[in-house]
N, C-alpha and C. Protein backbone atom coordinates (compact mmCIF):
# COMPACT_ATOMS: atom_id res chain seq x y z
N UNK A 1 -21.77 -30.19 33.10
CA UNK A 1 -20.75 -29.21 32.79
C UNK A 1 -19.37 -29.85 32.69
N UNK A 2 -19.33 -30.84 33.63
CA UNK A 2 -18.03 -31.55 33.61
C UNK A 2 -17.15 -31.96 31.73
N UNK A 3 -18.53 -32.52 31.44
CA UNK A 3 -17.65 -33.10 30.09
C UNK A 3 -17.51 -32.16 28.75
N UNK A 4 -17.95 -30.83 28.86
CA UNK A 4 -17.22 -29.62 28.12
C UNK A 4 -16.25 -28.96 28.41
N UNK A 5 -15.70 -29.16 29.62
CA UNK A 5 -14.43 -28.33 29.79
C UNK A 5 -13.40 -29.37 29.47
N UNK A 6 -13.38 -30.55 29.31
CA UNK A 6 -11.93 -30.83 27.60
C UNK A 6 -12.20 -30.52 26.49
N UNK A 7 -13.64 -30.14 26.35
CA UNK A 7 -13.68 -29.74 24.70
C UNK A 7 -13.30 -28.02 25.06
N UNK A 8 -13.81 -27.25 25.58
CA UNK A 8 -13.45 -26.28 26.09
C UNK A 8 -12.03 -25.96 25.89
N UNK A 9 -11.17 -26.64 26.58
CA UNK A 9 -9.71 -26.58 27.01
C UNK A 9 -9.45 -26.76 25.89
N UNK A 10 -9.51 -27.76 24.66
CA UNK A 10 -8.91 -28.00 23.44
C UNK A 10 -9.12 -27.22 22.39
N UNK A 11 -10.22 -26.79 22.50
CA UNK A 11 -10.72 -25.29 21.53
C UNK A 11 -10.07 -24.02 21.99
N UNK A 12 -9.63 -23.83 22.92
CA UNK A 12 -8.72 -23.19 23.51
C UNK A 12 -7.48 -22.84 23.33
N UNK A 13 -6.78 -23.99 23.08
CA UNK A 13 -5.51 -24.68 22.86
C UNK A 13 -5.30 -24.67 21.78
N UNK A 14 -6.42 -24.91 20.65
CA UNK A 14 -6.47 -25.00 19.21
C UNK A 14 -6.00 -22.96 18.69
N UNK A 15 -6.40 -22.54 19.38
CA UNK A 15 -6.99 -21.21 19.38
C UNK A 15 -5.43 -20.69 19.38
N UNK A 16 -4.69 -20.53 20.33
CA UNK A 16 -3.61 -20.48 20.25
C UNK A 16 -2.61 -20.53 19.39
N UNK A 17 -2.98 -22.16 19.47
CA UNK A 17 -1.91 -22.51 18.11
C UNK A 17 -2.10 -21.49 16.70
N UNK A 18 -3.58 -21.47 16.57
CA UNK A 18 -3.42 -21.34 15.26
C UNK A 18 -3.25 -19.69 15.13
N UNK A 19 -3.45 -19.09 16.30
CA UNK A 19 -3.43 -17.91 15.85
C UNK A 19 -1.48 -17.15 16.17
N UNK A 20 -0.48 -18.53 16.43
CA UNK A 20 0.96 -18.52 15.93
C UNK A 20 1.17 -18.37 14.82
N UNK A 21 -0.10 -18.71 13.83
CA UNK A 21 0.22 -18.85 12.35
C UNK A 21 -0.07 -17.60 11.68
N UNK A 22 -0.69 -17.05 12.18
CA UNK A 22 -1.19 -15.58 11.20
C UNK A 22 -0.21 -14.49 12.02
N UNK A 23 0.75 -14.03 11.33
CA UNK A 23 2.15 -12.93 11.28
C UNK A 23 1.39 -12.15 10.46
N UNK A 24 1.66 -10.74 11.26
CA UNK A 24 1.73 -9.04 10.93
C UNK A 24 2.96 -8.52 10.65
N UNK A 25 2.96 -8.20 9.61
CA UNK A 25 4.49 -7.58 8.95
C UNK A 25 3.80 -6.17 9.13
N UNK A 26 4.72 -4.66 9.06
CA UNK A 26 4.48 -3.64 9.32
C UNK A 26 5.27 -3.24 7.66
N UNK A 27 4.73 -2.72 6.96
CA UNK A 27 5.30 -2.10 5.65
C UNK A 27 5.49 -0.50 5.64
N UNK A 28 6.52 -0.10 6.11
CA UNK A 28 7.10 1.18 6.19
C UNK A 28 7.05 1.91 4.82
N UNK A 29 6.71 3.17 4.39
CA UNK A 29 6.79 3.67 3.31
C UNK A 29 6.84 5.02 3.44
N UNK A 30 8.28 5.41 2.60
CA UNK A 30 8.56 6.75 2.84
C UNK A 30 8.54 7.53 1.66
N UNK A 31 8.04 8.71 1.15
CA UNK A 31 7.80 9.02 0.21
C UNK A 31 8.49 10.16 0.07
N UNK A 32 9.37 10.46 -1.18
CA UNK A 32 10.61 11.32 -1.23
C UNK A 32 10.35 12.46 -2.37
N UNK A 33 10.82 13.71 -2.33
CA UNK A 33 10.54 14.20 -3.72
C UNK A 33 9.27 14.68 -4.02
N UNK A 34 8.34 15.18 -2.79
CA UNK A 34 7.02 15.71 -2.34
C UNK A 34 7.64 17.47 -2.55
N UNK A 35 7.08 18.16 -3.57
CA UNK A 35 7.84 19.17 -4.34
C UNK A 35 6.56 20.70 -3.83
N UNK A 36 5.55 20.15 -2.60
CA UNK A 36 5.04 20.96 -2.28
C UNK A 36 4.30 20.55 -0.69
N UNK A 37 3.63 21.96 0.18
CA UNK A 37 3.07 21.37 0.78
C UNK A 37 1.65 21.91 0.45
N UNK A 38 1.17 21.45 -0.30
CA UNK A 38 -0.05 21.51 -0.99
C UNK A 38 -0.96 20.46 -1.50
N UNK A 39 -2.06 20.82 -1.05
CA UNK A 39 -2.76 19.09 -1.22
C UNK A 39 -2.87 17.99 -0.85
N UNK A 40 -2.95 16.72 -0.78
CA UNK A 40 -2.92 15.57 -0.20
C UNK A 40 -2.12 14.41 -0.90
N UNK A 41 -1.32 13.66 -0.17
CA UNK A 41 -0.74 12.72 -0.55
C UNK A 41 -1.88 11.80 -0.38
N UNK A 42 -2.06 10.65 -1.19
CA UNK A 42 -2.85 9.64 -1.36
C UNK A 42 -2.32 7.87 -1.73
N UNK A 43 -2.27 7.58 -1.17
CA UNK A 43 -1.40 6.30 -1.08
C UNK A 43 -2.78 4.54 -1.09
N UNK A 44 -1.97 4.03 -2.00
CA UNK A 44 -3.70 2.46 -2.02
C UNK A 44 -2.24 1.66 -2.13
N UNK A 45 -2.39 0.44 -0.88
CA UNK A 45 -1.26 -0.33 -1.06
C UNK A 45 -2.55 -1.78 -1.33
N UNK A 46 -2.01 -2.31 -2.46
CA UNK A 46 -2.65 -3.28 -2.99
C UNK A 46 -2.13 -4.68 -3.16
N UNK A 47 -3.38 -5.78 -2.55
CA UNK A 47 -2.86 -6.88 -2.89
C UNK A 47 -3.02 -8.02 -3.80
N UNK A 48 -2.99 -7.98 -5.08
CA UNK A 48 -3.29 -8.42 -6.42
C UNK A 48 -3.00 -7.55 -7.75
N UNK A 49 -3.29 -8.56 -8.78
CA UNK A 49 -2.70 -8.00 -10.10
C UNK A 49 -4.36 -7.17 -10.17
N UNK A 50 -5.59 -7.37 -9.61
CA UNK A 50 -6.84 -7.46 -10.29
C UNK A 50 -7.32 -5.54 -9.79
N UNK A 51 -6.90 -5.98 -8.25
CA UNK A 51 -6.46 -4.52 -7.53
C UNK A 51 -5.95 -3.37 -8.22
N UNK A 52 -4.88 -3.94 -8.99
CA UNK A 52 -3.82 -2.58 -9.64
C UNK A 52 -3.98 -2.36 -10.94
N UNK A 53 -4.97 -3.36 -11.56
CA UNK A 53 -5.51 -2.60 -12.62
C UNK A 53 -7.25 -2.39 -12.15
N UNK A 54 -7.48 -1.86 -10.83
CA UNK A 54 -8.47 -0.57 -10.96
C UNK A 54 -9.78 -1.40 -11.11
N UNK A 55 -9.82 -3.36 -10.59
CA UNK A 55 -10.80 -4.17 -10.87
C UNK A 55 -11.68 -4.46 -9.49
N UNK A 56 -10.95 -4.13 -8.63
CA UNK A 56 -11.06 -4.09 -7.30
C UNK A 56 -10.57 -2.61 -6.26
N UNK A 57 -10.78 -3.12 -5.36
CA UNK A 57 -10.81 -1.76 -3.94
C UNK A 57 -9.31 -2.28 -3.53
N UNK A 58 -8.45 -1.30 -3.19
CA UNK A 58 -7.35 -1.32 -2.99
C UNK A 58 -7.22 -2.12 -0.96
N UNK A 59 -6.64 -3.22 -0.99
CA UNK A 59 -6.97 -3.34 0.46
C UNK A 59 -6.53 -2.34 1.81
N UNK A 60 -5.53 -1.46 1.44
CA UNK A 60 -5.31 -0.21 2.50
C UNK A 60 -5.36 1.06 1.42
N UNK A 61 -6.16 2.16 1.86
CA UNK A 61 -6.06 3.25 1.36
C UNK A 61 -5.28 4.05 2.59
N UNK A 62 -4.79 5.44 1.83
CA UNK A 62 -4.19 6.26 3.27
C UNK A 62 -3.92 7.63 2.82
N UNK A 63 -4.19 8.55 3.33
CA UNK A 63 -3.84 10.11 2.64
C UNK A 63 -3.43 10.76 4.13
N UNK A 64 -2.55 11.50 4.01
CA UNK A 64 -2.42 12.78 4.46
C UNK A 64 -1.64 13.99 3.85
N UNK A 65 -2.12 15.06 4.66
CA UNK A 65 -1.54 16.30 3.93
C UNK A 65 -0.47 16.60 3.56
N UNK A 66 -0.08 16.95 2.43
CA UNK A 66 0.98 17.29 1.77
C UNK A 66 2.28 18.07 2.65
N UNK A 67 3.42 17.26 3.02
CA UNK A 67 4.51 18.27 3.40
C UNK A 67 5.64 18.00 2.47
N UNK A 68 6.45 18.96 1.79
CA UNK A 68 7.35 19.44 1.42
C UNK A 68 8.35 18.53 1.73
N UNK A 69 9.08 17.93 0.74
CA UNK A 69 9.83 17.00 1.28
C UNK A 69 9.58 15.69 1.26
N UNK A 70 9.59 14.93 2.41
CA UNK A 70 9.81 14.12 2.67
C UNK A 70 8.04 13.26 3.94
N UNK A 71 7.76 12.11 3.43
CA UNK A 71 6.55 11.96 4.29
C UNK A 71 6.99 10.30 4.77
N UNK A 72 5.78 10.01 5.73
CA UNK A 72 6.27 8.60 6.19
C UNK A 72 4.91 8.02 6.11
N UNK A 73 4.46 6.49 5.47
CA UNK A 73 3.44 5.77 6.11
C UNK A 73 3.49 4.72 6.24
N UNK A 74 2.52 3.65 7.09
CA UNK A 74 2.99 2.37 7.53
C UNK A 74 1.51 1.73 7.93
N UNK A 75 1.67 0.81 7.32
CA UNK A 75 0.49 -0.18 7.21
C UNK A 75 0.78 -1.77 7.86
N UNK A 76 0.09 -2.41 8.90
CA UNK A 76 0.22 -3.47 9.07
C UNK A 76 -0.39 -4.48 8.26
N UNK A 77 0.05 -5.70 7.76
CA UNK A 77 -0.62 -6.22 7.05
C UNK A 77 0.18 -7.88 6.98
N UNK A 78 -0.91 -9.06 6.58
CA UNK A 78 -0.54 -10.13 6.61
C UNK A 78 0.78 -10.62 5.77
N UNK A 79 1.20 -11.15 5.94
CA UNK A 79 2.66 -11.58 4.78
C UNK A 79 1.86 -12.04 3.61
N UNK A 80 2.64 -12.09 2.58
CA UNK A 80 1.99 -11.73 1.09
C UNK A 80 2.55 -10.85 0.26
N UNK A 81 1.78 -10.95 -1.10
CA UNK A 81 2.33 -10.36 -2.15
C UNK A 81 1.53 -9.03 -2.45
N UNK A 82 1.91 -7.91 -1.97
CA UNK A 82 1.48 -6.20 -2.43
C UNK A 82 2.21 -5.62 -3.51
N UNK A 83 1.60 -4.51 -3.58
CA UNK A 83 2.30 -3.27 -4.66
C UNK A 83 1.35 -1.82 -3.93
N UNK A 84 2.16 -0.95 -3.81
CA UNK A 84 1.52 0.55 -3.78
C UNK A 84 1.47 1.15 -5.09
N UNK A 85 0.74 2.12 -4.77
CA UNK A 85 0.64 3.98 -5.53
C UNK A 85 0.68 4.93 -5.30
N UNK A 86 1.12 5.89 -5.25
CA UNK A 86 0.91 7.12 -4.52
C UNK A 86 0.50 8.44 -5.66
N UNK A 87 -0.17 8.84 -4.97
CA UNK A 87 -0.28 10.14 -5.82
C UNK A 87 -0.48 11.86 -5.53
N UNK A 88 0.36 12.58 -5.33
CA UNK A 88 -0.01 14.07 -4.61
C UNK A 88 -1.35 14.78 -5.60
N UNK A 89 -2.12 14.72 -4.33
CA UNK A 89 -3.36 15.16 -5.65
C UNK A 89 -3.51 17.04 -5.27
N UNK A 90 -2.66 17.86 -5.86
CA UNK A 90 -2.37 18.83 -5.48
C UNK A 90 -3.85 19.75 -5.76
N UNK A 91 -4.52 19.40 -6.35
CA UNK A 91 -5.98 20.38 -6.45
C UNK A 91 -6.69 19.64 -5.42
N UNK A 92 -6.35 18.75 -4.74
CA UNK A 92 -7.17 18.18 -3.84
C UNK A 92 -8.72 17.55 -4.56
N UNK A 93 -8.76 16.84 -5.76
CA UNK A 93 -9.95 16.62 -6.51
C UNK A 93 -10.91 15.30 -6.44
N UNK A 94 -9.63 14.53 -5.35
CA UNK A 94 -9.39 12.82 -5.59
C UNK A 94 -9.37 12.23 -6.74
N UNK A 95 -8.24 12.94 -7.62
CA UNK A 95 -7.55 12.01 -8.99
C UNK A 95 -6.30 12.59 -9.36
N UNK A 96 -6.12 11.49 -10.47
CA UNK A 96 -5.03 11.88 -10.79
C UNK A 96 -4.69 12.58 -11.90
N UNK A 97 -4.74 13.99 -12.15
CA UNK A 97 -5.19 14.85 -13.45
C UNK A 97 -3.88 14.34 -14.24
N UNK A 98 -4.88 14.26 -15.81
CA UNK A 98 -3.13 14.28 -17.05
C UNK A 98 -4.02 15.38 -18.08
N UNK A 99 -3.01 15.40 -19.12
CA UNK A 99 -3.13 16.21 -19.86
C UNK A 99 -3.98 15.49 -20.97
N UNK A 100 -4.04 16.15 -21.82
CA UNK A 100 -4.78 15.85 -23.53
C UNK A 100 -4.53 13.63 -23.83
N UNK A 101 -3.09 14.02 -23.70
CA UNK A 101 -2.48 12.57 -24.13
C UNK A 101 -2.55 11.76 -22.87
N UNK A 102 -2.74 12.00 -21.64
CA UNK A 102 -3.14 10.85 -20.69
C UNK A 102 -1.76 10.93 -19.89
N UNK A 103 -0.92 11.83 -19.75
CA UNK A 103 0.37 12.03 -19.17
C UNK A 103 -0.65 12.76 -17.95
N UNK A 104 0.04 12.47 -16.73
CA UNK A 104 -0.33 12.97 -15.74
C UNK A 104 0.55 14.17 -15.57
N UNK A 105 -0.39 15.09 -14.48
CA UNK A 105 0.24 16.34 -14.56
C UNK A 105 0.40 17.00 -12.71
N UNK A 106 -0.03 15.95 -12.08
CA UNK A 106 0.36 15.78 -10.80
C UNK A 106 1.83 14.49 -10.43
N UNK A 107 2.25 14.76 -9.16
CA UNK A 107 3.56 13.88 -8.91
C UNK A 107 3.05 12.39 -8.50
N UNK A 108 3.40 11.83 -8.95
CA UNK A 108 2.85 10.22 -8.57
C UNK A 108 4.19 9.13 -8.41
N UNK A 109 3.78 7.80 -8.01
CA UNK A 109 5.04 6.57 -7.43
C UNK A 109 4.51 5.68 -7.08
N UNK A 110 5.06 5.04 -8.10
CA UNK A 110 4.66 2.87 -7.81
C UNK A 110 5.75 2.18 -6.44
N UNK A 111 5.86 1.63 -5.69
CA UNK A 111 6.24 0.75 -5.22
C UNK A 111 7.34 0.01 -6.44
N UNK A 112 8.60 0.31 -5.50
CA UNK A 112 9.85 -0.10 -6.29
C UNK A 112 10.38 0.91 -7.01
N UNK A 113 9.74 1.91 -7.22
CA UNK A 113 9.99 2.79 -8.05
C UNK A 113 10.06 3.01 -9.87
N UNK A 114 8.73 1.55 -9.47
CA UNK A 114 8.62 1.76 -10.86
C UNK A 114 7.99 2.44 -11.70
N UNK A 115 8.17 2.23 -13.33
CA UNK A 115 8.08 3.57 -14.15
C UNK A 115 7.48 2.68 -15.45
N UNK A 116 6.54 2.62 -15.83
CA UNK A 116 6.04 2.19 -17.45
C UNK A 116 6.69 2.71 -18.14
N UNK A 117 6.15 2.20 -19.57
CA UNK A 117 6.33 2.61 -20.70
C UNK A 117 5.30 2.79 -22.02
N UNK A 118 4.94 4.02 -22.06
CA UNK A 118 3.26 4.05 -22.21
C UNK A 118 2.45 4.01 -21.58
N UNK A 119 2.39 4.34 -20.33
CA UNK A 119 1.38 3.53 -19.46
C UNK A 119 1.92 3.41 -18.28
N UNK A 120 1.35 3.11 -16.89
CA UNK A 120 1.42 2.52 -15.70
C UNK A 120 2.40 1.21 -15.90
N UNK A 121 3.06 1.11 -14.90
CA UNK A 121 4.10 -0.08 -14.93
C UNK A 121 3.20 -1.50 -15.02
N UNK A 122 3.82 -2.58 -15.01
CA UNK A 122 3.26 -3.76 -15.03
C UNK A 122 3.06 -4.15 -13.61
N UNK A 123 2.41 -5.24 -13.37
CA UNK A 123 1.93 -5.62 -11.68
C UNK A 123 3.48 -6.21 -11.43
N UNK A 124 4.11 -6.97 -12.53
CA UNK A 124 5.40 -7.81 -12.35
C UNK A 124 6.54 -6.75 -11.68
N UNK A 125 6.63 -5.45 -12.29
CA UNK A 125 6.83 -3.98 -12.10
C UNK A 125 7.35 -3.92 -10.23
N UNK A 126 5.77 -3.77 -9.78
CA UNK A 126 5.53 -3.33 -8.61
C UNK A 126 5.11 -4.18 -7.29
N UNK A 127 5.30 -5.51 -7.92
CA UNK A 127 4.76 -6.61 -6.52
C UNK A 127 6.34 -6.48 -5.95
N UNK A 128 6.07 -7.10 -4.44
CA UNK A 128 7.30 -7.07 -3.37
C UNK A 128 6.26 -8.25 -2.34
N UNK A 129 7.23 -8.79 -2.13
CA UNK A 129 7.02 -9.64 -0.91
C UNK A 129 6.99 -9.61 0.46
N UNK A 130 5.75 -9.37 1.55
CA UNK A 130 5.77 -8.99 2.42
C UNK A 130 6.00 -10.00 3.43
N UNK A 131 7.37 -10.24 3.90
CA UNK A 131 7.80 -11.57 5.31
C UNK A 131 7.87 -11.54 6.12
N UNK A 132 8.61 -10.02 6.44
CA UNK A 132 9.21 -9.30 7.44
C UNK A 132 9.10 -7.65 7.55
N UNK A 133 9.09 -7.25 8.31
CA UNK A 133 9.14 -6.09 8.69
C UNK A 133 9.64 -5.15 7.23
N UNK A 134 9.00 -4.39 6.63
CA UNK A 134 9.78 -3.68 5.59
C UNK A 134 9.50 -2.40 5.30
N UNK A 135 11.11 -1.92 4.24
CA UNK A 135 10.68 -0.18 4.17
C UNK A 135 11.11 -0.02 2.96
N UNK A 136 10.18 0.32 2.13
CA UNK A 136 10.62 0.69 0.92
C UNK A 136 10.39 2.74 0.96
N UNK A 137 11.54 2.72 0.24
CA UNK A 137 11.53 4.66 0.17
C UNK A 137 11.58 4.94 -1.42
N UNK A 138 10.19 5.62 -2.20
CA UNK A 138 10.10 5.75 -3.05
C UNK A 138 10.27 7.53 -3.45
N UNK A 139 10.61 7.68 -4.72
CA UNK A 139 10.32 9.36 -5.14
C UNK A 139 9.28 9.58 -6.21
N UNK A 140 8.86 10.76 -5.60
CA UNK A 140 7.44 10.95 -6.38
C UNK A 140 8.14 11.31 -7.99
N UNK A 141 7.38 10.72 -8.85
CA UNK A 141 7.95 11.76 -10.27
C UNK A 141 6.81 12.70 -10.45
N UNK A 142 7.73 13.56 -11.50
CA UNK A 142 6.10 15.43 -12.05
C UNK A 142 7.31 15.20 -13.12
């Protein structure tokens, strides 16, 4: 037993160290311009371009119920490069209804507050850098 407790102790020690290296940033997100309390807010904070075009599973999903106003959510997550979505899915259907032409007809919000043209914004659009502690406060558009 004697000559595993320095390997012991150093795997130990190793253990430590390395787990100095992996930082939890907390990403605050407040969502503004919630024009009912009806339905569910639905939020996928994503980390990749492959993610946000709908190629992959969003790495945090998050919903809760719709309040009037103003909502708060917050995800811990490794430092790195994300983008959110949000979407009030007011029929409660899990989507995001549009009309004839593909215009949505529920309130929705990218991270940054961005806005396409034709279309969903670009990933360039909606990435943010996660280092430190952060809060982005977005408004839903309808």
């Amino acid at each position: 037993m004697k000559p595993r407790e320095p390997l012991s102790l150093v795997a130990g020690l190793l253990a430590i160290v390395w787990t100095g290296f992996l930082k939890a940033e907390t990403l605050h997100i407040t969502v503004t311009n919630v024009p009912q309390s009806q339905g569910t807010i639905m939020l996928q904070i994503l980390s990749n371009e492959t993610e946000f075009n709908g190629e992959g599973s969003a790495i945090v999903s998050l919903m809760q119920r719709a309040q009037s106003g103003e909502m708060h959510f917050a995800a811990t997550l490794p430092d790195g490069e994300y983008a959110f979505r949000v979407m009030h899915d007011l029929n409660d259907n899990g989507e995001l209804d549009s009309n004839f032409v593909g215009m949505p007809t529920e309130p929705w919000a990218f991270s940054n507050n961005a806005v396409g043209k034709f279309g969903p914004p670009q990933w360039s659009d909606v990435r943010f850098e996660l280092r430190d502690d952060l809060t982005q406060t977005i408004d839903l558009n309808f």
